[in-house]
C-alpha atoms as a PDB file:
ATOM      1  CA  UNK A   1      -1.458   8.360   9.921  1.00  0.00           C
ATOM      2  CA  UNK A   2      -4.799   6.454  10.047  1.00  0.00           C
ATOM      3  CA  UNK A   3      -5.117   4.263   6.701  1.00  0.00           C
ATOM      4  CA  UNK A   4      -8.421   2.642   6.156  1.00  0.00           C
ATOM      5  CA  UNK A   5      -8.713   3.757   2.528  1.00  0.00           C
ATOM      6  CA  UNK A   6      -6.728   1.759  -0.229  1.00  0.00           C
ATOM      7  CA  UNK A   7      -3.114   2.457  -1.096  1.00  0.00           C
ATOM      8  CA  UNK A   8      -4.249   4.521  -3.800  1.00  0.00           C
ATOM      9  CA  UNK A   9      -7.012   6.412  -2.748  1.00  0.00           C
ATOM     10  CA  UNK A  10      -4.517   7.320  -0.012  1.00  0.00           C
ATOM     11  CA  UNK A  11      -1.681   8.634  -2.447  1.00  0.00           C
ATOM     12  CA  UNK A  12      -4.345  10.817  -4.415  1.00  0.00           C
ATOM     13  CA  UNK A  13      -5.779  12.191  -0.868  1.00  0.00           C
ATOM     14  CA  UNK A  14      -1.887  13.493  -0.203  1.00  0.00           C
ATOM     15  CA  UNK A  15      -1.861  14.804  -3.099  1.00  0.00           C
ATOM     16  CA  UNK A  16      -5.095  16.446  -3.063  1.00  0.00           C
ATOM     17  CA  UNK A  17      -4.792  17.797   0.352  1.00  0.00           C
ATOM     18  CA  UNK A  18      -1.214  19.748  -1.054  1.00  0.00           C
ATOM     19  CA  UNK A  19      -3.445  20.801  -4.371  1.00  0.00           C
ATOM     20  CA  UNK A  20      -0.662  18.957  -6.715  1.00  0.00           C
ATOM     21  CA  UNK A  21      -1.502  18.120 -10.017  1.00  0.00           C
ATOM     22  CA  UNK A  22      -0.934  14.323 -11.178  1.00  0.00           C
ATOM     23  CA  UNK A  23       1.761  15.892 -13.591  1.00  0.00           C
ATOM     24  CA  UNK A  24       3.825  17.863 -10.986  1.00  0.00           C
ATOM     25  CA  UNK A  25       3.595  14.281  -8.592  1.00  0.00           C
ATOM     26  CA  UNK A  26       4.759  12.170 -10.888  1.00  0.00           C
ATOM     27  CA  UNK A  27       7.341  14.354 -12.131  1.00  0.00           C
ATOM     28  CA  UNK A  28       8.889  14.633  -8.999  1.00  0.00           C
ATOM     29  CA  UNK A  29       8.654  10.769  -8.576  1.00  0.00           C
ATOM     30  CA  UNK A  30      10.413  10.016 -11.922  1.00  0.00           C
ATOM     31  CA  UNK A  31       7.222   7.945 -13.281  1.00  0.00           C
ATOM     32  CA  UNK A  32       4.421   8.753 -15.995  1.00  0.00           C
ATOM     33  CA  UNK A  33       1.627  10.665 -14.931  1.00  0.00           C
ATOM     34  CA  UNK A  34      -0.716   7.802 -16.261  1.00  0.00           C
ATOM     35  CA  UNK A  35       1.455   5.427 -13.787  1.00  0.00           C
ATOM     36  CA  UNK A  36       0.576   7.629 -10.763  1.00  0.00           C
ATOM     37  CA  UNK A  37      -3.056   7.588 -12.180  1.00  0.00           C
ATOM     38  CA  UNK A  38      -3.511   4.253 -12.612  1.00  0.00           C
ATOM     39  CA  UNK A  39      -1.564   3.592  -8.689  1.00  0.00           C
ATOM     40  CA  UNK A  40      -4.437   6.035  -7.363  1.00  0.00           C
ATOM     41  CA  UNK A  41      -7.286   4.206  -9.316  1.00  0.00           C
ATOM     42  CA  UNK A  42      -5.352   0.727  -8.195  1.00  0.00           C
ATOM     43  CA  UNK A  43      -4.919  -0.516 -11.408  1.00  0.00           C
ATOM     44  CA  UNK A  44      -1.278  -0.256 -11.457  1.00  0.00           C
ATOM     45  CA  UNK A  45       1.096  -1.952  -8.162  1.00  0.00           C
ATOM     46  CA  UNK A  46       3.864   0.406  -6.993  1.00  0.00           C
ATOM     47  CA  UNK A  47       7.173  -1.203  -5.936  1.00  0.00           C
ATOM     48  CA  UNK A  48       8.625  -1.360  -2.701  1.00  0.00           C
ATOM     49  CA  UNK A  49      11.054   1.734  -4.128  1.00  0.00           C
ATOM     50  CA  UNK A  50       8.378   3.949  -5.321  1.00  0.00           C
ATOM     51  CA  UNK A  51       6.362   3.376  -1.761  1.00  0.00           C
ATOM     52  CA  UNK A  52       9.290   5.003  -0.318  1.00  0.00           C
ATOM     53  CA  UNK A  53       9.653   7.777  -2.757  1.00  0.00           C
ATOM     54  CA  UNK A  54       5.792   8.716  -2.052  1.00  0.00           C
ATOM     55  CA  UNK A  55       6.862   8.490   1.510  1.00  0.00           C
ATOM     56  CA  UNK A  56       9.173  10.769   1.592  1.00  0.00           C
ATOM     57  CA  UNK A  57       7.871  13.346  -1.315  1.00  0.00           C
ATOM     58  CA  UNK A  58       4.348  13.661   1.065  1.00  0.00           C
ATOM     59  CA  UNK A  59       6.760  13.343   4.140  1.00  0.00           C
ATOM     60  CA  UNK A  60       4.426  10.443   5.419  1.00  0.00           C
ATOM     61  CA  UNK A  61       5.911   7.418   7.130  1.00  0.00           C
ATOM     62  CA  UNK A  62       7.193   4.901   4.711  1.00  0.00           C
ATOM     63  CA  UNK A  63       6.101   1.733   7.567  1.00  0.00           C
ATOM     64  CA  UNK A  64       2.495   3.419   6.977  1.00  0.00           C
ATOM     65  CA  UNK A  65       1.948   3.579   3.199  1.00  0.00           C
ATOM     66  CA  UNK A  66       3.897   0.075   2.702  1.00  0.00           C
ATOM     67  CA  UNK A  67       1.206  -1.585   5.500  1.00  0.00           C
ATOM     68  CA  UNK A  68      -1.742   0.236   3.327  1.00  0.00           C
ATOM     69  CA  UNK A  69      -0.120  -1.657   0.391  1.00  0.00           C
ATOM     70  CA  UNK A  70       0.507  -5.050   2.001  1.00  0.00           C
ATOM     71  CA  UNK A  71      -3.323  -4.597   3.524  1.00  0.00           C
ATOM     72  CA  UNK A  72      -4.875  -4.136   0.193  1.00  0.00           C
ATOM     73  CA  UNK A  73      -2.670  -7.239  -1.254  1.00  0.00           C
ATOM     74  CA  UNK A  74      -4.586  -9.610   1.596  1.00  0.00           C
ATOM     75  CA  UNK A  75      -7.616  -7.921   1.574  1.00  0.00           C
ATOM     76  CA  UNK A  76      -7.883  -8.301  -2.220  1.00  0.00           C
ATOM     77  CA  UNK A  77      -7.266 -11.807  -1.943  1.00  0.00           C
ATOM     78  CA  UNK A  78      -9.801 -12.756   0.907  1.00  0.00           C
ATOM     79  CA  UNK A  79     -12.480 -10.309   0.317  1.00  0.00           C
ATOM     80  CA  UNK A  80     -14.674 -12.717  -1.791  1.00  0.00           C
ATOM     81  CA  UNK A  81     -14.402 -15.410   0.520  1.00  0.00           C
ATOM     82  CA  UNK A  82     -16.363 -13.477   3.465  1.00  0.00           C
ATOM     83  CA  UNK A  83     -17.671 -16.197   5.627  1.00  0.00           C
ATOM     84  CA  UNK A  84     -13.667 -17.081   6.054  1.00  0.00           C
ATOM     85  CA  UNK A  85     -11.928 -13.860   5.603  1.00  0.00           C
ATOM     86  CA  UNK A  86     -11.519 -13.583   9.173  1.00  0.00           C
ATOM     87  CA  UNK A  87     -10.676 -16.794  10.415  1.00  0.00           C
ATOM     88  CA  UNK A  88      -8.030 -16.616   7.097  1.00  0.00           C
ATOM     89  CA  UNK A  89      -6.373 -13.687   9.183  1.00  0.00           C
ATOM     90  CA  UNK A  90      -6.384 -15.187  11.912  1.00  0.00           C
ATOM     91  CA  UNK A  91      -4.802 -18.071  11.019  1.00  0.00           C
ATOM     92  CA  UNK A  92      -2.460 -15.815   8.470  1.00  0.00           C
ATOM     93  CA  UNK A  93      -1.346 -14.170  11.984  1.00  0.00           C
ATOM     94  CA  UNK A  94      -0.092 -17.151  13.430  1.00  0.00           C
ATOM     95  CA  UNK A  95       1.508 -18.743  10.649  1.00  0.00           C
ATOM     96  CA  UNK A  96       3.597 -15.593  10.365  1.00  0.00           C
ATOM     97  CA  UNK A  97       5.021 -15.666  13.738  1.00  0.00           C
ATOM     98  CA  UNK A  98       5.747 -19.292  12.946  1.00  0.00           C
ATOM     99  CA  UNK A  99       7.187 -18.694   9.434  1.00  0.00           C
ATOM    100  CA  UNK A 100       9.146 -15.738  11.326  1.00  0.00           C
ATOM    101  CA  UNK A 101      10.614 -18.358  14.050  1.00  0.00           C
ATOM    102  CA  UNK A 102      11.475 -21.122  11.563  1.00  0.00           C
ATOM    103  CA  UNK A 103      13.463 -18.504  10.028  1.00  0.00           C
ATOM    104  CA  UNK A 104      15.730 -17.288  12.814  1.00  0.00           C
ATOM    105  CA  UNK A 105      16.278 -20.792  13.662  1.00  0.00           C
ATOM    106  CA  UNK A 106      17.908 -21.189  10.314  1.00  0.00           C
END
């Protein structure tokens, strides 16, 4: 599954591409229908739980819609800072492999 689009406008394109109404969706996830609205718009954050329950109601890899979601957390958080955004990955990148080897040496 190629994700380029934000977590939400990804969820409503699933949803769209079956021809589900918002109510049936969200019924079948346990949440409002102006929850599953406001998750397409991005106005609302899903949790961790309800990124697998998309997952597996659309039958979409859970790894892929939780990386859309963790993308759109960074990306919301360096996009006004464009001259650095990059070099902010970058440096994200390695600081998670360090992060990642401090831990297992715990």
């Amino acid at each position: 599954m190629k994700i380029e689009k934000t977590f939400g406008e990804t969820v409503k394109k699933l949803r769209e591409e079956q021809n589900l109404p918002l109510r049936e969706v969200a019924e079948a996830l346990s949440i409002d229908t102006s929850m599953l609205g406001k998750i397409e718009k991005n106005n609302r954050k899903p949790t961790k739980q309800l990124i697998e329950k998309f997952a597996k109601f659309f039958k979409v890899s859970d790894k892929d819609l939780l990386i859309a979601f963790l993308s759109d957390s960074v990306a919301y958080q360096i996009m006004d800072e464009e001259d650095l955004s990059s070099e902010v990955l970058k440096v994200a990148e390695k600081k998670v492999k360090y992060l990642k080897t401090k831990k297992s040496d715990q």
